[in-house]
N, C-alpha and C. Protein backbone atom coordinates (compact mmCIF):
# COMPACT_ATOMS: atom_id res chain seq x y z
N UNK A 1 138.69 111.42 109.12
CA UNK A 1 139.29 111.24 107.79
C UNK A 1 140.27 112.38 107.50
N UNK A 2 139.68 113.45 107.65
CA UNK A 2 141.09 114.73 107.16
C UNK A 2 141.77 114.34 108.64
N UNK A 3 141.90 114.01 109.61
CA UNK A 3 143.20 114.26 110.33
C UNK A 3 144.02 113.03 109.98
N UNK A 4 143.48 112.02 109.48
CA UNK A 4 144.00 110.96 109.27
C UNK A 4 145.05 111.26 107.28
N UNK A 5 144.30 112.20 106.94
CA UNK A 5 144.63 112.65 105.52
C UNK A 5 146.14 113.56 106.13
N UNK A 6 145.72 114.86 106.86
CA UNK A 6 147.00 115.58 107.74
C UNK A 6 147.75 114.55 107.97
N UNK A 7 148.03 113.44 108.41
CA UNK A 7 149.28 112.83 109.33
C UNK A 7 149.65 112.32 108.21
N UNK A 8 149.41 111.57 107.20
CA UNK A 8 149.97 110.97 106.11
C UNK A 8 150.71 112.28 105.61
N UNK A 9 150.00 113.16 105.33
CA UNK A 9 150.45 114.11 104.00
C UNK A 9 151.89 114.92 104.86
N UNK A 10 151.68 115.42 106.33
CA UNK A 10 152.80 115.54 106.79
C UNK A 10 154.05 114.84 106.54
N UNK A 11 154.03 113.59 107.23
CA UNK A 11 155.33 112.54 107.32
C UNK A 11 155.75 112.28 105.60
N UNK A 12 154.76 112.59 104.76
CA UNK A 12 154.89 111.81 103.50
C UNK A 12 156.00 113.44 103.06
N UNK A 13 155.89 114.76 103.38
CA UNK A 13 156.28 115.52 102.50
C UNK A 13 157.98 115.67 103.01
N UNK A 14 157.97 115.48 104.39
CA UNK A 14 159.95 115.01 104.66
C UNK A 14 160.45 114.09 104.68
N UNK A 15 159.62 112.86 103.71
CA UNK A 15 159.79 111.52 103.80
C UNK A 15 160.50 110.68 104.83
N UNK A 16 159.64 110.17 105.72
CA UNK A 16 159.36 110.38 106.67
C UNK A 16 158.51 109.51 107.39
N UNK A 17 157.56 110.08 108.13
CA UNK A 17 157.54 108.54 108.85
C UNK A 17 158.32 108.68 110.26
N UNK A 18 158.20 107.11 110.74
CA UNK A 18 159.03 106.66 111.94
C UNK A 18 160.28 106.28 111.29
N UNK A 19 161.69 105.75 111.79
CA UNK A 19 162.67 105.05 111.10
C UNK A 19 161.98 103.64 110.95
N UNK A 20 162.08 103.00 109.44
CA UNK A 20 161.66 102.04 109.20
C UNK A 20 162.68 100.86 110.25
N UNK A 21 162.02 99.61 110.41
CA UNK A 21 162.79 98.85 111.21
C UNK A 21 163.86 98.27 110.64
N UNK A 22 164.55 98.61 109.49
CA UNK A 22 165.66 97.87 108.90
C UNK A 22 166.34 99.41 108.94
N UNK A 23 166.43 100.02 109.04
CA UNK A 23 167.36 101.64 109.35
C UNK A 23 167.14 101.46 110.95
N UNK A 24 166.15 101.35 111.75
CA UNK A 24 166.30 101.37 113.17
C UNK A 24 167.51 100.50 113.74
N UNK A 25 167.32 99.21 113.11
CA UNK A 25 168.42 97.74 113.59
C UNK A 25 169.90 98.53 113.05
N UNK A 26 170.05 98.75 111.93
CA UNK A 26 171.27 99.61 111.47
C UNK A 26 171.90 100.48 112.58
N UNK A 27 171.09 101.72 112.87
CA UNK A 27 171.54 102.66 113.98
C UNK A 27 171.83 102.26 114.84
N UNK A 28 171.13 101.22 115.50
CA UNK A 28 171.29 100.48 117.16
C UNK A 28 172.71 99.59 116.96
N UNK A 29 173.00 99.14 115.87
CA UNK A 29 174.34 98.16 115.63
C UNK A 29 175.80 99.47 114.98
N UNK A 30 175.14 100.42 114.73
CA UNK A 30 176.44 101.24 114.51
C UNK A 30 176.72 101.86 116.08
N UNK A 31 175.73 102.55 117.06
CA UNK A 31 175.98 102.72 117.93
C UNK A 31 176.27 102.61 119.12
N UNK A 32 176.49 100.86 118.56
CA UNK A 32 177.29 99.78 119.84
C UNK A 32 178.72 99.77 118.97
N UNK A 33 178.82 100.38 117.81
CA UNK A 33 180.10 100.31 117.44
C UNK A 33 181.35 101.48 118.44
N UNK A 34 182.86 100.84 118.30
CA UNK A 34 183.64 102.06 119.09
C UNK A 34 183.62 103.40 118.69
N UNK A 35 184.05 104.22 119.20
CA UNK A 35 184.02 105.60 118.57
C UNK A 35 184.93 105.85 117.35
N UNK A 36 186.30 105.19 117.93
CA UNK A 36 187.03 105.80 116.78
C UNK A 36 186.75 105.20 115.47
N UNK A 37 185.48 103.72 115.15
CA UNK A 37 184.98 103.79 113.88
C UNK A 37 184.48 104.19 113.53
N UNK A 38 183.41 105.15 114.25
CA UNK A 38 182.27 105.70 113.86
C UNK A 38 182.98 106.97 113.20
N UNK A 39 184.32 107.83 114.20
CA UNK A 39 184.65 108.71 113.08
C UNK A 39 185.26 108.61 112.43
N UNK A 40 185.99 107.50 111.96
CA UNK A 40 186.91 107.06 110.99
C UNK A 40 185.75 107.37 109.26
N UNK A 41 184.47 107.11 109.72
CA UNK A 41 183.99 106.79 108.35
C UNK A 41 183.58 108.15 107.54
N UNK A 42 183.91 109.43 108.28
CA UNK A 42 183.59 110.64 107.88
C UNK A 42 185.07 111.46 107.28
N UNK A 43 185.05 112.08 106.22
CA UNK A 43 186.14 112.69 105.47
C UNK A 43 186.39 114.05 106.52
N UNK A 44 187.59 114.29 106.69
CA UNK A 44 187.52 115.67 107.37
C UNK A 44 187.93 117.04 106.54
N UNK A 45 187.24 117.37 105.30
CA UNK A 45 187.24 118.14 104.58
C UNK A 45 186.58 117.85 103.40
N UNK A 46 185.68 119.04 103.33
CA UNK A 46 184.66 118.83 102.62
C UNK A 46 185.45 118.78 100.37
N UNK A 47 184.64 117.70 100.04
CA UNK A 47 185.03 117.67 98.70
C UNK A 47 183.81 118.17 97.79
N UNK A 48 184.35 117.54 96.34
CA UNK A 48 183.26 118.29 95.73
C UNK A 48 181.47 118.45 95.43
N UNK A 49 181.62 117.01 96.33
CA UNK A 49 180.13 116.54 96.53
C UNK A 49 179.41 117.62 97.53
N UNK A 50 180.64 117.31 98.69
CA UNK A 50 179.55 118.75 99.81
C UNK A 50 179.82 119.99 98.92
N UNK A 51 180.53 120.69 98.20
CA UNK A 51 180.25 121.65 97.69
C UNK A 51 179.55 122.11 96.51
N UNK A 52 178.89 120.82 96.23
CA UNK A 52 177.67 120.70 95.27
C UNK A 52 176.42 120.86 96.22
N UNK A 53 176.53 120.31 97.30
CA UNK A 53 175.67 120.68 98.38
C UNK A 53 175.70 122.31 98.73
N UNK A 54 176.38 122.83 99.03
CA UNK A 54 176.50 124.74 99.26
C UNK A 54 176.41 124.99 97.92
N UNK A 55 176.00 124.88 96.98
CA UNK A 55 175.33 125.53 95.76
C UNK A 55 173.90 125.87 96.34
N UNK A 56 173.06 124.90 96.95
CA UNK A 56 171.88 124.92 97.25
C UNK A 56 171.67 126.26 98.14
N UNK A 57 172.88 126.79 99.11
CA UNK A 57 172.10 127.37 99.69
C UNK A 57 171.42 128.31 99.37
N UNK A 58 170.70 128.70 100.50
CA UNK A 58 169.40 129.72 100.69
C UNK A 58 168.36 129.84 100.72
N UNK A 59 167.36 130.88 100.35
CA UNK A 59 165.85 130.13 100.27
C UNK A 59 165.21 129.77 98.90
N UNK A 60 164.23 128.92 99.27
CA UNK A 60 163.88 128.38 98.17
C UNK A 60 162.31 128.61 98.47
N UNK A 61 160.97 128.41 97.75
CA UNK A 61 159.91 128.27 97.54
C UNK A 61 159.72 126.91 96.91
N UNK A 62 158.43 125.76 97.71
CA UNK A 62 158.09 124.66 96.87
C UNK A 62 156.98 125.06 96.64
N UNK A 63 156.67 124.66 95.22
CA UNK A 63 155.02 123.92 95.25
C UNK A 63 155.03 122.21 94.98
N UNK A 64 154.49 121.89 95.87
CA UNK A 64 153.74 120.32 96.38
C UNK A 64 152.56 119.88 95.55
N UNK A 65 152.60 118.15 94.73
CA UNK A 65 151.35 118.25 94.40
C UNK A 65 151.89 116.25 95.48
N UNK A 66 150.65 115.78 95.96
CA UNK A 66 150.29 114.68 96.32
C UNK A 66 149.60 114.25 96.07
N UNK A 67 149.46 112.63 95.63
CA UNK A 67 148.68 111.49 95.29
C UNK A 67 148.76 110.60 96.31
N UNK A 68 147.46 110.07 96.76
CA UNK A 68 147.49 108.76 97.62
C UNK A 68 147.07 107.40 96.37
N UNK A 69 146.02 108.12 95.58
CA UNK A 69 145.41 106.70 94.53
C UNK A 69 144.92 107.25 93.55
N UNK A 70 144.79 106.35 93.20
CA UNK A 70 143.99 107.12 91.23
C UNK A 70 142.42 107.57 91.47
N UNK A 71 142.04 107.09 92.43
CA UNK A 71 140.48 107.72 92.31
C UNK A 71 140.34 109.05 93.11
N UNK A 72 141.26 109.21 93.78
CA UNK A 72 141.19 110.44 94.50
C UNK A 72 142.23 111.93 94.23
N UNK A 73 141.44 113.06 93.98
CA UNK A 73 142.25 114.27 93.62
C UNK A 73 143.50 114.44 94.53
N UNK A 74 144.57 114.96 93.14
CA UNK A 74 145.81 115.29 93.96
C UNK A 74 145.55 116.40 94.76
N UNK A 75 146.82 116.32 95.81
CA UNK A 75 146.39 117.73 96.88
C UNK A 75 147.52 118.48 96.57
N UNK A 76 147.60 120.09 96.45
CA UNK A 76 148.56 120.73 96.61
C UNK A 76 148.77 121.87 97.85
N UNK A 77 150.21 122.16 97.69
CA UNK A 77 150.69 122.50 99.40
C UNK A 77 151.66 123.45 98.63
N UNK A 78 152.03 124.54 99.51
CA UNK A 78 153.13 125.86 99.01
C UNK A 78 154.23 125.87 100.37
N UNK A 79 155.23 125.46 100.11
CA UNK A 79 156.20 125.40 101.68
C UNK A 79 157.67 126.27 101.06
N UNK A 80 158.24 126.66 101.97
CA UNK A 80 158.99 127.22 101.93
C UNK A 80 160.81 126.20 102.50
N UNK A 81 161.56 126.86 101.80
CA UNK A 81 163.05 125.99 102.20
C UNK A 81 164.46 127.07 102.19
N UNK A 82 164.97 126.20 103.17
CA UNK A 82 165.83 127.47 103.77
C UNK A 82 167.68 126.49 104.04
N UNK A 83 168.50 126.53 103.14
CA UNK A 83 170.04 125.75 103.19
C UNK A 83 170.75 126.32 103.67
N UNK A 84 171.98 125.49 104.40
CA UNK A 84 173.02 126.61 105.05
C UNK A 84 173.89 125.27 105.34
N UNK A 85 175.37 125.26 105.24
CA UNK A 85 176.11 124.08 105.64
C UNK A 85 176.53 124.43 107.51
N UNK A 86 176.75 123.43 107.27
CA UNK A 86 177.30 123.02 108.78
C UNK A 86 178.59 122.30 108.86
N UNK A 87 178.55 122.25 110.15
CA UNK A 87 180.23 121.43 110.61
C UNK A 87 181.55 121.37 109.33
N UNK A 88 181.62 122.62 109.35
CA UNK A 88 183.01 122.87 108.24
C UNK A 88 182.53 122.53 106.69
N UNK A 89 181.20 123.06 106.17
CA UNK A 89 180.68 122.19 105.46
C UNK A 89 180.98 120.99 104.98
N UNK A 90 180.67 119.78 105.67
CA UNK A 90 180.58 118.42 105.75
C UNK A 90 178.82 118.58 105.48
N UNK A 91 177.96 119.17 105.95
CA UNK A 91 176.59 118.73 106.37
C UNK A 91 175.56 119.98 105.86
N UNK A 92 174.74 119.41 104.95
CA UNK A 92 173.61 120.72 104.63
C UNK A 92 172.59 120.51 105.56
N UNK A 93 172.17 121.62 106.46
CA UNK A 93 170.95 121.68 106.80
C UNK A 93 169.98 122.39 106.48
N UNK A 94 169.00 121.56 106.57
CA UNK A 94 167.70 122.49 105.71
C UNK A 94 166.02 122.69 106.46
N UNK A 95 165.69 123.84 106.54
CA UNK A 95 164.87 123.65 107.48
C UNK A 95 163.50 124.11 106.19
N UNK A 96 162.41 123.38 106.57
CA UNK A 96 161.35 123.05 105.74
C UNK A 96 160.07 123.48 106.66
N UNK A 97 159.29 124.63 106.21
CA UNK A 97 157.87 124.75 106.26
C UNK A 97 157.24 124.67 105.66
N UNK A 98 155.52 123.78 105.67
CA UNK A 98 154.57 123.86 104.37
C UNK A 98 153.55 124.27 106.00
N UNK A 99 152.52 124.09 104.77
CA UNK A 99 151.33 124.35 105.12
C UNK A 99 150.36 123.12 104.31
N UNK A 100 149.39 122.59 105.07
CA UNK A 100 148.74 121.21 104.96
C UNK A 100 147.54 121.38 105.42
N UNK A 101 146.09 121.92 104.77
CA UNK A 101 144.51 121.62 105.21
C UNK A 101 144.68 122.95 106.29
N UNK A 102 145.18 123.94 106.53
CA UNK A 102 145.73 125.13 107.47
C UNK A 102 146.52 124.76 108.58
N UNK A 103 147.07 123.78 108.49
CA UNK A 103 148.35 123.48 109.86
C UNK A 103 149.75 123.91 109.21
N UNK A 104 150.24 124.49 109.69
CA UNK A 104 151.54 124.68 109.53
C UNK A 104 152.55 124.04 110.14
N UNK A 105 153.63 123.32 109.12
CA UNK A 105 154.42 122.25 109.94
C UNK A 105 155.77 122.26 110.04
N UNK A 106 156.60 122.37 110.29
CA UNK A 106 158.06 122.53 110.33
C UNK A 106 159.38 121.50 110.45
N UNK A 107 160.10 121.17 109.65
CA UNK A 107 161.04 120.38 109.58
C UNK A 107 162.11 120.14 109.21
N UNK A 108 163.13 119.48 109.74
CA UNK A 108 164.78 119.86 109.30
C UNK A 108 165.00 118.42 109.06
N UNK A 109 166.02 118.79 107.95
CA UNK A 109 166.65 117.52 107.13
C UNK A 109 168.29 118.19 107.06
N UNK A 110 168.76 117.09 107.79
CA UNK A 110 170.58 116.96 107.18
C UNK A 110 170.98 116.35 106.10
N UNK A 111 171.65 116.76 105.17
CA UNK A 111 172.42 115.47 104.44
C UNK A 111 173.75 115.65 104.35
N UNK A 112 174.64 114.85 104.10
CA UNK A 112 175.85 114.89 103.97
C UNK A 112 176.19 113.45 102.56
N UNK A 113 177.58 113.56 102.66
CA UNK A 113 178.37 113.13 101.75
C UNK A 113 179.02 112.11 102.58
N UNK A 114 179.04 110.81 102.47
CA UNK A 114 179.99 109.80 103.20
C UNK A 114 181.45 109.24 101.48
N UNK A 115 182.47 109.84 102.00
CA UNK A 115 183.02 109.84 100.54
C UNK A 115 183.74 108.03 100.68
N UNK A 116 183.92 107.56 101.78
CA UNK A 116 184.18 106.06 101.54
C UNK A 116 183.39 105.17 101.35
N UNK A 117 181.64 105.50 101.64
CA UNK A 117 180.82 104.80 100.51
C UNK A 117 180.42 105.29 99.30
N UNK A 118 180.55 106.29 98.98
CA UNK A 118 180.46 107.48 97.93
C UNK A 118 179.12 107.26 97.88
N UNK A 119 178.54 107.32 98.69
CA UNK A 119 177.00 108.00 98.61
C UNK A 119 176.35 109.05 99.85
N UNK A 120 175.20 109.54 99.52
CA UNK A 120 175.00 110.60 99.72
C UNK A 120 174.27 110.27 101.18
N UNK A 121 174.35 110.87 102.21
CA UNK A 121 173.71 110.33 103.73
C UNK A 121 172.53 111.43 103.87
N UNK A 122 171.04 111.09 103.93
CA UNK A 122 170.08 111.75 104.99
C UNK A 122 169.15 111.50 106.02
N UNK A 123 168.91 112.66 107.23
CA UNK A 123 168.32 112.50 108.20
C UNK A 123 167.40 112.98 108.22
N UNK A 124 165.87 113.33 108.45
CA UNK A 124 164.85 114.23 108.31
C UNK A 124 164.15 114.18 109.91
N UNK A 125 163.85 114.88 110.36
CA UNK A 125 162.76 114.97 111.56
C UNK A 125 161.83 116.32 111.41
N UNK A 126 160.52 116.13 111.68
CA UNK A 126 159.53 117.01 111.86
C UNK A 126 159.19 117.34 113.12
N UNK A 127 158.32 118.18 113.53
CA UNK A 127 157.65 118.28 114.62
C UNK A 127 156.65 118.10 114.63
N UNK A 128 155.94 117.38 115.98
CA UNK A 128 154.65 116.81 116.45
C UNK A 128 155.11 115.27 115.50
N UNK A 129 156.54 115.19 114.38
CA UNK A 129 156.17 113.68 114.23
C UNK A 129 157.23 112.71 114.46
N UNK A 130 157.51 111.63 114.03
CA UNK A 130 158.86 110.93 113.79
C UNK A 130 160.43 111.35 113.09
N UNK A 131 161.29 110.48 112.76
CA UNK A 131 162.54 110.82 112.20
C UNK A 131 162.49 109.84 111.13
N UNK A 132 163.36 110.12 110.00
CA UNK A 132 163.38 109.07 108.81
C UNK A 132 165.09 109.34 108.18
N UNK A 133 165.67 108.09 108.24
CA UNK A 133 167.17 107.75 107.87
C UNK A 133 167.46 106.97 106.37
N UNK A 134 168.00 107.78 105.53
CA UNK A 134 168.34 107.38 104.36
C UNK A 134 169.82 107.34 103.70
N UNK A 135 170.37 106.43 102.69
CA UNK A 135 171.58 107.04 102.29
C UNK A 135 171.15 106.69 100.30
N UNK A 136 171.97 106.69 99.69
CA UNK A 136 171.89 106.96 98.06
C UNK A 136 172.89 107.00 97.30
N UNK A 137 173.00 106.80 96.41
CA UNK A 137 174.44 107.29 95.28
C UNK A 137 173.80 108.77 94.62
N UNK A 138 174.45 108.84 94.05
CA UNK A 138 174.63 110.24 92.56
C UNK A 138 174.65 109.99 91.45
N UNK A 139 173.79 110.31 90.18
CA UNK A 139 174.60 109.78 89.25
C UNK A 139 174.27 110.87 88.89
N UNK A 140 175.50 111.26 88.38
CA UNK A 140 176.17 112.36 87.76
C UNK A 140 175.37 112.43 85.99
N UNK A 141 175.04 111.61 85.00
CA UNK A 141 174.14 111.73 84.04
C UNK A 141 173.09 112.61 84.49
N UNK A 142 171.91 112.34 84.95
CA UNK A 142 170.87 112.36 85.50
C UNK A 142 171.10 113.63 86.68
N UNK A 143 171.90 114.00 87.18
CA UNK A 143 171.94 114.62 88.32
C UNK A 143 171.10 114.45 89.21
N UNK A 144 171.05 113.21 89.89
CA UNK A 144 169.39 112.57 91.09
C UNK A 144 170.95 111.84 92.65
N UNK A 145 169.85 112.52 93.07
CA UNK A 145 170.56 111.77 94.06
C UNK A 145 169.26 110.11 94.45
N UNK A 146 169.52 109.17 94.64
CA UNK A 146 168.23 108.41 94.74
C UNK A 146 168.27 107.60 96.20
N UNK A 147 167.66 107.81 97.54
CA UNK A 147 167.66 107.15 98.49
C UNK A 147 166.14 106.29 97.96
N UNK A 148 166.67 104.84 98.78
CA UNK A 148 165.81 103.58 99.19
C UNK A 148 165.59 104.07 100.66
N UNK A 149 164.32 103.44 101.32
CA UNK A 149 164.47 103.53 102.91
C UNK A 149 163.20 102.67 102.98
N UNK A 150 162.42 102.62 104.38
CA UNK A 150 160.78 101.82 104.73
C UNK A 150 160.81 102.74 105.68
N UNK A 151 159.36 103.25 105.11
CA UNK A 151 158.42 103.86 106.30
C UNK A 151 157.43 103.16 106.85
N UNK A 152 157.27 103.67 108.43
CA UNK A 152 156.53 102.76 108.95
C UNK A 152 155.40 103.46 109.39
N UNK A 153 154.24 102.48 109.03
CA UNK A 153 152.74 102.89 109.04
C UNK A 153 152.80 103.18 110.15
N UNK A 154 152.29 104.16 111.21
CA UNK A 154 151.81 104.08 112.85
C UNK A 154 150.68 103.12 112.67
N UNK A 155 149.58 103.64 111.90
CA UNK A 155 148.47 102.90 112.09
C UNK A 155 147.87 101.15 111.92
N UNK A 156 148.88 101.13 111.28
CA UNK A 156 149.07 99.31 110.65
C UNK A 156 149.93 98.66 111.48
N UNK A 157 151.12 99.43 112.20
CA UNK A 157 153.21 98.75 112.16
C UNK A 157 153.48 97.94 110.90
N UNK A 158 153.31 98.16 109.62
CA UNK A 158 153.71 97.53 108.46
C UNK A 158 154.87 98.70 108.00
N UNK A 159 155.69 98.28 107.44
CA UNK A 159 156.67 98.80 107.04
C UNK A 159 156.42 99.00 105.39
N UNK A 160 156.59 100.35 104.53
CA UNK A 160 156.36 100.27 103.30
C UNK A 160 157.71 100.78 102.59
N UNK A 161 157.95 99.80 101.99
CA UNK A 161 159.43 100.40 100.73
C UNK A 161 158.86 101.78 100.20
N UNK A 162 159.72 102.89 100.28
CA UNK A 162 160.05 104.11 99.49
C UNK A 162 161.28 104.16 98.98
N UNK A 163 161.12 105.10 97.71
CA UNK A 163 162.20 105.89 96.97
C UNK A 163 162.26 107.16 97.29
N UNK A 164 163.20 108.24 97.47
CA UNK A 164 163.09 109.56 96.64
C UNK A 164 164.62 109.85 96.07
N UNK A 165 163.38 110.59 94.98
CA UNK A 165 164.53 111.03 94.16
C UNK A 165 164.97 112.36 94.58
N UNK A 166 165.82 112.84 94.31
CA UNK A 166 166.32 114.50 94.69
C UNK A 166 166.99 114.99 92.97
N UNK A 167 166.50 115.83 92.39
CA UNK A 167 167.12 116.05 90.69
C UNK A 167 167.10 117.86 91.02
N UNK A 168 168.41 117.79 90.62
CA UNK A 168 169.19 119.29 90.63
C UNK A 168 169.07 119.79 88.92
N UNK A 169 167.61 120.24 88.70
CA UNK A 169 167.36 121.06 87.20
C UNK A 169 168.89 121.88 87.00
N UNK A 170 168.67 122.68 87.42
CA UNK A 170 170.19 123.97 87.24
C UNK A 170 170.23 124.92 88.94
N UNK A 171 170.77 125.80 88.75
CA UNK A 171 171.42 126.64 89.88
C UNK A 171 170.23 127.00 90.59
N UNK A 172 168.43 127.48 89.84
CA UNK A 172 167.56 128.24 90.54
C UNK A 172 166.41 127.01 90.71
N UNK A 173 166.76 125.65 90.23
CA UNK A 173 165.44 124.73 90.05
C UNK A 173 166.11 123.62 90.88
N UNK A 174 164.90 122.91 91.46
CA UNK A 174 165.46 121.42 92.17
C UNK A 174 164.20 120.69 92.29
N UNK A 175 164.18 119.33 91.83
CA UNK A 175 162.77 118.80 91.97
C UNK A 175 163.23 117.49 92.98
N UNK A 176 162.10 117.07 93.98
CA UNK A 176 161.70 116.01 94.97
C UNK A 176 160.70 115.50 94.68
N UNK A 177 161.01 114.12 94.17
CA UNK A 177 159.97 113.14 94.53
C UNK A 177 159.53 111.96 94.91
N UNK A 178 158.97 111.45 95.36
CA UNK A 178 158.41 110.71 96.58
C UNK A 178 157.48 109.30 95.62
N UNK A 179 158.27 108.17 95.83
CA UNK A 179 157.58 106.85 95.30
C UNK A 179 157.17 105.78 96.56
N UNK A 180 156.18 105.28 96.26
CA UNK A 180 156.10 104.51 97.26
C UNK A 180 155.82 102.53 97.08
N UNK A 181 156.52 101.92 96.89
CA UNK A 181 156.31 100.40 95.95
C UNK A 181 154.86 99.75 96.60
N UNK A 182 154.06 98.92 95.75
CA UNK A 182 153.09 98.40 95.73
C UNK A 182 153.22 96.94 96.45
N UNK A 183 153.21 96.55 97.92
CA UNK A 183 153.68 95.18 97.80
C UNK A 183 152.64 94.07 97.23
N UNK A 184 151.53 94.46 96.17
CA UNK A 184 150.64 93.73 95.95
C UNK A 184 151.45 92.95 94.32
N UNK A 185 151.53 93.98 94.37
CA UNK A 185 151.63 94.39 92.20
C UNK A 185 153.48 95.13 91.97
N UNK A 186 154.30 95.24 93.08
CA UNK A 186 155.52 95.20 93.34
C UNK A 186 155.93 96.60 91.98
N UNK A 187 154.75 97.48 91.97
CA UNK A 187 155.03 98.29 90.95
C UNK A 187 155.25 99.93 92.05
N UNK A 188 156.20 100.85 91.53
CA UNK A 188 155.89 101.75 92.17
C UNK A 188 155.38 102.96 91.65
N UNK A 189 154.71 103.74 92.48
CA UNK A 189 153.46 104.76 92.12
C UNK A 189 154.51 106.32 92.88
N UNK A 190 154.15 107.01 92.22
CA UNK A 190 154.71 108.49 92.70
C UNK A 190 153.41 109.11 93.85
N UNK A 191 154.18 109.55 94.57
CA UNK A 191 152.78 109.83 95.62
C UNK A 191 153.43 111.46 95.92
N UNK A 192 154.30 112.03 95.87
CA UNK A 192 154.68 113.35 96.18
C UNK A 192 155.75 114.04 95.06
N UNK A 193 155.34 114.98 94.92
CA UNK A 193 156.46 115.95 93.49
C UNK A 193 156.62 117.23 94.18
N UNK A 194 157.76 117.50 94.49
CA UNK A 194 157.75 118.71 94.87
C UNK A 194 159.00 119.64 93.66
N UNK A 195 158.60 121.02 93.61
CA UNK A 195 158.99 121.67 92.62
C UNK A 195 159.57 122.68 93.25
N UNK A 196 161.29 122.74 93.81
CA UNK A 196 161.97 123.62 94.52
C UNK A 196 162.51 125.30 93.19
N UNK A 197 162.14 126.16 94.09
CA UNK A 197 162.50 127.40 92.89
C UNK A 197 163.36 128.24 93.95
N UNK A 198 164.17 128.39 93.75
CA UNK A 198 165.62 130.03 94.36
C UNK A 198 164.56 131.12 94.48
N UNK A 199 164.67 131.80 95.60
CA UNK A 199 163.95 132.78 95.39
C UNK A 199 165.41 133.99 95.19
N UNK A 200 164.76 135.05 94.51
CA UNK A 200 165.61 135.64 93.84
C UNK A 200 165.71 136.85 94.87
C-alpha cells in the first residue's frame, strides 16, 4: 500500500504519469511530419510571454498538500524549484525536487510559448518514472496558465482526464494545482496544491 501510495504521489506532483494515449498519437503524427514544419511552428525570438517566463527565474521553495479522496488525510511534501531559460530564451527549464514518505525524487519540466497557437507548451519527465505532454492558453485576468492532458494509470492502462492550473500570485508567489475529472459523476476534484515561494 505505501509503495503503491509513493508511485501515485510521485507522477501526480510533475503531473505526470506516462503520455496519455491521445498526446502519444499527437507526437508520433507530428514526428512523421517534415522538418521544415516542425520548425516553422516555433517564433525565433523570444516575446513577451517567454519573458513572463524569465520573471520566474531562480529558486523557489514548495509546500505540497495532496488528496486522493475524502475519507483519507491529505499528505504534505516540502520540494524545492530551481528556473533558468534556455535556447535564446524560447524555453524555461525547471528542475524539481520533493521528498515523498523519505524518497527523494527529481524532475525537469520545460515550457515554452508557441506564439502561432498562442498557447503555452509543457513537457515534464521524472526519474525512475514516465514523461507527461501538455499545452494551454493564458488568461491574462486570472493570470493561470490552464493545461488539459490524460494520464495514464500503469496499474489499470485507463487513461484519466487532468487539469493544471499554473497562477502567478505576484513576483515572490506562484501556486500549482492539480485536478483530476471523475468519469463516474464527470465532476472534478483537486488532488494536488502546491504553494511556490522565491526564496530570498
Amino acid at each position: 500500500m505505501k509503495l503503491v501510495a509513493l508511485t501515485a504521489l510521485s507522477s501526480l506532483f510533475l503531473a505526470h504519469g506516462a503520455l496519455g494515449q491521445k498526446s502519444l498519437a499527437a507526437t508520433k503524427a507530428k514526428t512523421s511530419a517534415p522538418v521544415t514544419s516542425v520548425a516553422n511552428e516555433q517564433p525565433g525570438a523570444a516575446d513577451e510571454f517567454h519573458k513572463m517566463l524569465a520573471r520566474s527565474n531562480g529558486a523557489w521553495t514548495g509546500q505540497a498538500t495532496m488528496t486522493f479522496s475524502p475519507d483519507a488525510p491529505p499528505m504534505t511534501s516540502t520540494s524545492t524549484l530551481t528556473n533558468h531559460m534556455a535556447m535564446g530564451g524560447l524555453y524555461q527549464v525547471s528542475e524539481i525536487t520533493y521528498v515523498i514518505m523519505g524518497k527523494s525524487i527529481t524532475g525537469v519540466r520545460v515550457t515554452g510559448y508557441d506564439a502561432n497557437k498562442k498557447i503555452f507548451t509543457r513537457a515534464m519527465i521524472q526519474d525512475g518514472g514516465n514523461g507527461v505532454a501538455m499545452e494551454g492558453p493564458w488568461d491574462a485576468t486570472a493570470k493561470t496558465m490552464t493545461f488539459r492532458y490524460q494520464q495514464l494509470n500503469n496499474a489499470t492502462g485507463k487513461a484519466a482526464d487532468m487539469k493544471e492550473v499554473y497562477t502567478i500570485i505576484d513576483a515572490n508567489t506562484e501556486v500549482l494545482e492539480i485536478y483530476r475529472l471523475d468519469p463516474q459523476t464527470s465532476q472534478e476534484s483537486k488532488i494536488l496544491n502546491v504553494k511556490w515561494t522565491r526564496n530570498q
